[in-house]
N, C-alpha and C. Protein backbone atom coordinates (compact mmCIF):
# COMPACT_ATOMS: atom_id res chain seq x y z
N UNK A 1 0.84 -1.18 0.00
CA UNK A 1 0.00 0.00 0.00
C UNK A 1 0.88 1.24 0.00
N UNK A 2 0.08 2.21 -0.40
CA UNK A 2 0.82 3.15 -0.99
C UNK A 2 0.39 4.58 0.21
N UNK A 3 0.83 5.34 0.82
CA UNK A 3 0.25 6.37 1.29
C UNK A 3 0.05 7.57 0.82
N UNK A 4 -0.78 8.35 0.42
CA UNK A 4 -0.83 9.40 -0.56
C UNK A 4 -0.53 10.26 0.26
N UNK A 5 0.71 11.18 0.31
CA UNK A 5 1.14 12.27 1.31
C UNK A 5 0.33 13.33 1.45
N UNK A 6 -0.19 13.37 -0.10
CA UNK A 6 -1.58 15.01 0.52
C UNK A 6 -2.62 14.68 1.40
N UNK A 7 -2.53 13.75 1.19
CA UNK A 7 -4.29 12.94 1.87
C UNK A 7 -3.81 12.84 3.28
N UNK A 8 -2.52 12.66 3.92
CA UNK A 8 -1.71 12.17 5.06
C UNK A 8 -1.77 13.52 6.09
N UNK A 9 -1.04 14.49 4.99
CA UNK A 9 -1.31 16.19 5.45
C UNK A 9 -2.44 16.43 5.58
N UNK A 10 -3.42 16.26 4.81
CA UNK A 10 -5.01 17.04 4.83
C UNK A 10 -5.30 16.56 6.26
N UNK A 11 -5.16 15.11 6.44
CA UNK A 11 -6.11 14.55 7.49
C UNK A 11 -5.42 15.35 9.01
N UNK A 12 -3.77 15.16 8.98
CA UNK A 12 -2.86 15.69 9.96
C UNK A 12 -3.67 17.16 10.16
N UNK A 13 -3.59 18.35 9.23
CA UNK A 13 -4.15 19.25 9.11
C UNK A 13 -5.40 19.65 9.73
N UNK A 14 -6.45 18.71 9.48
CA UNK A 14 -7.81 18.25 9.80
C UNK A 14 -7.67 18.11 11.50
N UNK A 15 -7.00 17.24 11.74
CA UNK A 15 -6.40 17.11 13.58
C UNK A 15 -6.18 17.73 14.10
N UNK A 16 -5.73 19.06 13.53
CA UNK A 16 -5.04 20.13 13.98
C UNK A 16 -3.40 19.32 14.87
N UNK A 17 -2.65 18.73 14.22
CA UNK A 17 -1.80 17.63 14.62
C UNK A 17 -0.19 17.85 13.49
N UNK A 18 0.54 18.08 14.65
CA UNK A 18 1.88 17.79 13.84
C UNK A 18 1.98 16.63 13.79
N UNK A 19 3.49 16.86 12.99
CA UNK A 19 4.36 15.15 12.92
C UNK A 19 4.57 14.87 14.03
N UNK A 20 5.09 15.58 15.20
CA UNK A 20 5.30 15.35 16.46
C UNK A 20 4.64 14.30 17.16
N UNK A 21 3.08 15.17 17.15
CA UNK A 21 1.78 14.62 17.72
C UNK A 21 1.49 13.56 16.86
N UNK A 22 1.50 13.42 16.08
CA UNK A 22 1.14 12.26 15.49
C UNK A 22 2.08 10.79 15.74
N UNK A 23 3.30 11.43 16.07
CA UNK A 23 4.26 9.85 16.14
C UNK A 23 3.88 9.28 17.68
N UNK A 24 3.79 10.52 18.49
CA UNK A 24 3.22 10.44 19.88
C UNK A 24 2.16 9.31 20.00
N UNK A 25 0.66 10.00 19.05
CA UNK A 25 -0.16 9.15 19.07
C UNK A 25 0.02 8.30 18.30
N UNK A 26 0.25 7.36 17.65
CA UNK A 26 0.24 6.38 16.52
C UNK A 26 1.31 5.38 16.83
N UNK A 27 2.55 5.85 17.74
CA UNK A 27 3.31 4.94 17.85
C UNK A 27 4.20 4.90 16.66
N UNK A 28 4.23 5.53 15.86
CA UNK A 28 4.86 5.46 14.56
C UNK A 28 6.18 6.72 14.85
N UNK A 29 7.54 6.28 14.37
CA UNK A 29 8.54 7.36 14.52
C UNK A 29 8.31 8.56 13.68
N UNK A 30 8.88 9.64 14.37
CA UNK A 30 8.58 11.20 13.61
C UNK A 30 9.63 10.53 11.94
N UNK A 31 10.57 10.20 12.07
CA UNK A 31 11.43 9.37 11.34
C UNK A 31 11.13 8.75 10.11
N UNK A 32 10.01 7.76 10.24
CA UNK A 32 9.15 7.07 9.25
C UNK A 32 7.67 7.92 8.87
N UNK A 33 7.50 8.79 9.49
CA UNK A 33 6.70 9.40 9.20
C UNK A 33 6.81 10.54 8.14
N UNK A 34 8.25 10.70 8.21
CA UNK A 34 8.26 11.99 7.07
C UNK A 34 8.75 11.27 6.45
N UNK A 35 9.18 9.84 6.13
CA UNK A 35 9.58 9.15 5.13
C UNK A 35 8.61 9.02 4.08
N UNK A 36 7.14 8.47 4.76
CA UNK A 36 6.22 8.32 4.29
C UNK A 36 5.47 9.28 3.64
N UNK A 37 5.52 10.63 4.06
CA UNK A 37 4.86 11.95 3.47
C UNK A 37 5.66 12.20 2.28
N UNK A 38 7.33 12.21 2.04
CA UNK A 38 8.37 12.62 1.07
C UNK A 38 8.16 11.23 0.13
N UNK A 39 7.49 9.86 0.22
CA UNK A 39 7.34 8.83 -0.45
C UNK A 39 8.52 8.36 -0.43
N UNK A 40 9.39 8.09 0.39
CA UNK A 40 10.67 7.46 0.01
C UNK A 40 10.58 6.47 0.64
N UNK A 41 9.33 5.76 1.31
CA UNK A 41 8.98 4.26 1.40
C UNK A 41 7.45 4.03 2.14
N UNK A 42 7.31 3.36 1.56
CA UNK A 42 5.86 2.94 1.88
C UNK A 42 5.70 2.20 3.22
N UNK A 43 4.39 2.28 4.19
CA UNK A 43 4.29 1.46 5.32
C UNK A 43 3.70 0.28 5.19
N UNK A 44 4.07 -0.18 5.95
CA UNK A 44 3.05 -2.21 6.19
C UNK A 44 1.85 -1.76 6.33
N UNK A 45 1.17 -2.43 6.28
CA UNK A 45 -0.69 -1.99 6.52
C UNK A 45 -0.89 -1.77 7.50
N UNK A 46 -0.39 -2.33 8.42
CA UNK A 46 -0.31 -2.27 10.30
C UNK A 46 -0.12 -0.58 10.63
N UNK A 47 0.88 -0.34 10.62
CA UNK A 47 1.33 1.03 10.39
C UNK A 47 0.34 1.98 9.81
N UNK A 48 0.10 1.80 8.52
CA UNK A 48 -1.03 2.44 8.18
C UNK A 48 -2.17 2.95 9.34
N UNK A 49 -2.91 0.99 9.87
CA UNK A 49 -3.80 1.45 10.27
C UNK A 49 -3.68 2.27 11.65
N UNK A 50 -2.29 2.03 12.08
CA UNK A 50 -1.92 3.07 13.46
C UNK A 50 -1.75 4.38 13.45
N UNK A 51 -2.02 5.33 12.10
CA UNK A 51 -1.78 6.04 11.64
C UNK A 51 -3.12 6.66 11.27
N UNK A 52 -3.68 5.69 10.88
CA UNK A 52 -5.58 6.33 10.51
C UNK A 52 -6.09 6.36 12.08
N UNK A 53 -5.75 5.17 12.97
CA UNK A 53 -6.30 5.58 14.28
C UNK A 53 -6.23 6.82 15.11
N UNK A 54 -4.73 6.58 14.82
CA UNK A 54 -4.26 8.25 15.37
C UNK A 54 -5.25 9.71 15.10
N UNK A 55 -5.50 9.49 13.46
CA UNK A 55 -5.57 10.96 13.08
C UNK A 55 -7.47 10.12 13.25
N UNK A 56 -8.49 9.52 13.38
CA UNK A 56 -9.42 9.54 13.12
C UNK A 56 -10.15 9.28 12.06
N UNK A 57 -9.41 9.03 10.91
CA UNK A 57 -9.68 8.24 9.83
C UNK A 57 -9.35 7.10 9.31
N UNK A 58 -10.13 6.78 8.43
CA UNK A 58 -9.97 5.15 7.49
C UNK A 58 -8.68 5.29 6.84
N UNK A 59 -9.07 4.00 6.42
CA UNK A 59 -6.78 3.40 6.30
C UNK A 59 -7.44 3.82 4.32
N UNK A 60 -8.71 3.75 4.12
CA UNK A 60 -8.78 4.25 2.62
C UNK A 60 -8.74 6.00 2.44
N UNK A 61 -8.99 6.55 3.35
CA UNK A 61 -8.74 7.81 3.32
C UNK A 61 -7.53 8.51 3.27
N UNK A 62 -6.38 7.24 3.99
CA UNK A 62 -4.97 8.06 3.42
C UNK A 62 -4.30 7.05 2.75
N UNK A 63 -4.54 6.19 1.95
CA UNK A 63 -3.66 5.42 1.04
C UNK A 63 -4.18 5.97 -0.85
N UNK A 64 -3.13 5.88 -1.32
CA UNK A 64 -3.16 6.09 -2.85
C UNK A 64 -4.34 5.13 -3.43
N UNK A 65 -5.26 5.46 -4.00
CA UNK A 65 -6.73 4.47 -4.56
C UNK A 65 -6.09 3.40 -5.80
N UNK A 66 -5.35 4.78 -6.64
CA UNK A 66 -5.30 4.70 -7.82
C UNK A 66 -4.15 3.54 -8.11
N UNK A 67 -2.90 3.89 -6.65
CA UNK A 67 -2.17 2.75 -7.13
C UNK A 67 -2.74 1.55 -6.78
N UNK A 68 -3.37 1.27 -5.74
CA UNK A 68 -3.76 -0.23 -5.07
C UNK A 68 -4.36 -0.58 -5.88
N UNK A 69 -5.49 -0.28 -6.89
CA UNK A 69 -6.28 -0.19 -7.96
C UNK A 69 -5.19 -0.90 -9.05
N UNK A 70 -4.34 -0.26 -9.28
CA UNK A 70 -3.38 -0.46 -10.41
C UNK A 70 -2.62 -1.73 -10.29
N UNK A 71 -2.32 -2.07 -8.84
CA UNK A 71 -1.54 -3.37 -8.32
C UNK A 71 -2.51 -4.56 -8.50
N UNK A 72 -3.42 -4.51 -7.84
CA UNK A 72 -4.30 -5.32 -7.86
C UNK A 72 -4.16 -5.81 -9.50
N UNK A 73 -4.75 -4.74 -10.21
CA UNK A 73 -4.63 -5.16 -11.85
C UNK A 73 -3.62 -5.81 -12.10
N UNK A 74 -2.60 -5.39 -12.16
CA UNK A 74 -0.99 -5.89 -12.61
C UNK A 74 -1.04 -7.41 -11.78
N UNK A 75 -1.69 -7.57 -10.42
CA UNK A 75 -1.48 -8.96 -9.70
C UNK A 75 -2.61 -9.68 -10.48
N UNK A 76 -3.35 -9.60 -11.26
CA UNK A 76 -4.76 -10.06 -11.49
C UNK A 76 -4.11 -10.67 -13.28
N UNK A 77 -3.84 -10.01 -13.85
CA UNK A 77 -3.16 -9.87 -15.31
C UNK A 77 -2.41 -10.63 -15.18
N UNK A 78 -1.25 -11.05 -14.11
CA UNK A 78 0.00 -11.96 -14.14
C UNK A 78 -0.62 -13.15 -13.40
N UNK A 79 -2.29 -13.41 -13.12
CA UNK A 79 -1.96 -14.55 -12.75
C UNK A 79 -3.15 -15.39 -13.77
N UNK A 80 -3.57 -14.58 -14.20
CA UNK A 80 -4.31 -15.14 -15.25
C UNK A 80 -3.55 -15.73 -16.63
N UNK A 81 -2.29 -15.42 -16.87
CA UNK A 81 -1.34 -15.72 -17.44
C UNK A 81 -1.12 -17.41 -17.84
């Protein structure tokens, strides 16, 4: 899964919640957290969902649609093969 960083900000934003506050609540490092906003690696789903708990939203509200959408396809195409 992919985390869409605007969607990550909007919701943070929405909280009225830094990175700070957010690693606080979520359990997640300030560390991996701006990893995840700059996209320079994606989280486990776990993570994710400690991350939607935190801020009050669904784990579909801050992940990329379009790529999971796109994976799925590409996993669906290679096994029909």
């Amino acid at each position: 899964m992919k985390v869409n960083s605007s969607k990550l900000e909007l919701a943070m934003a929405n909280a009225c919640m830094t990175i700070n506050e957010l690693s606080k609540k979520s359990n997640v490092s300030r560390v991996a957290l701006t990893r995840f906003i700059s996209g320079k690696c994606n989280p486990k789903p776990a993570t994710i969902g400690k991350i939607a708990k935190a801020l009050g939203v669904t784990v579909q509200e801050l992940i990329d649609t379009e790529a999971a959408t796109s994976n799925q396809l590409n996993r669906d195409s290679e096994n029909n093969r």
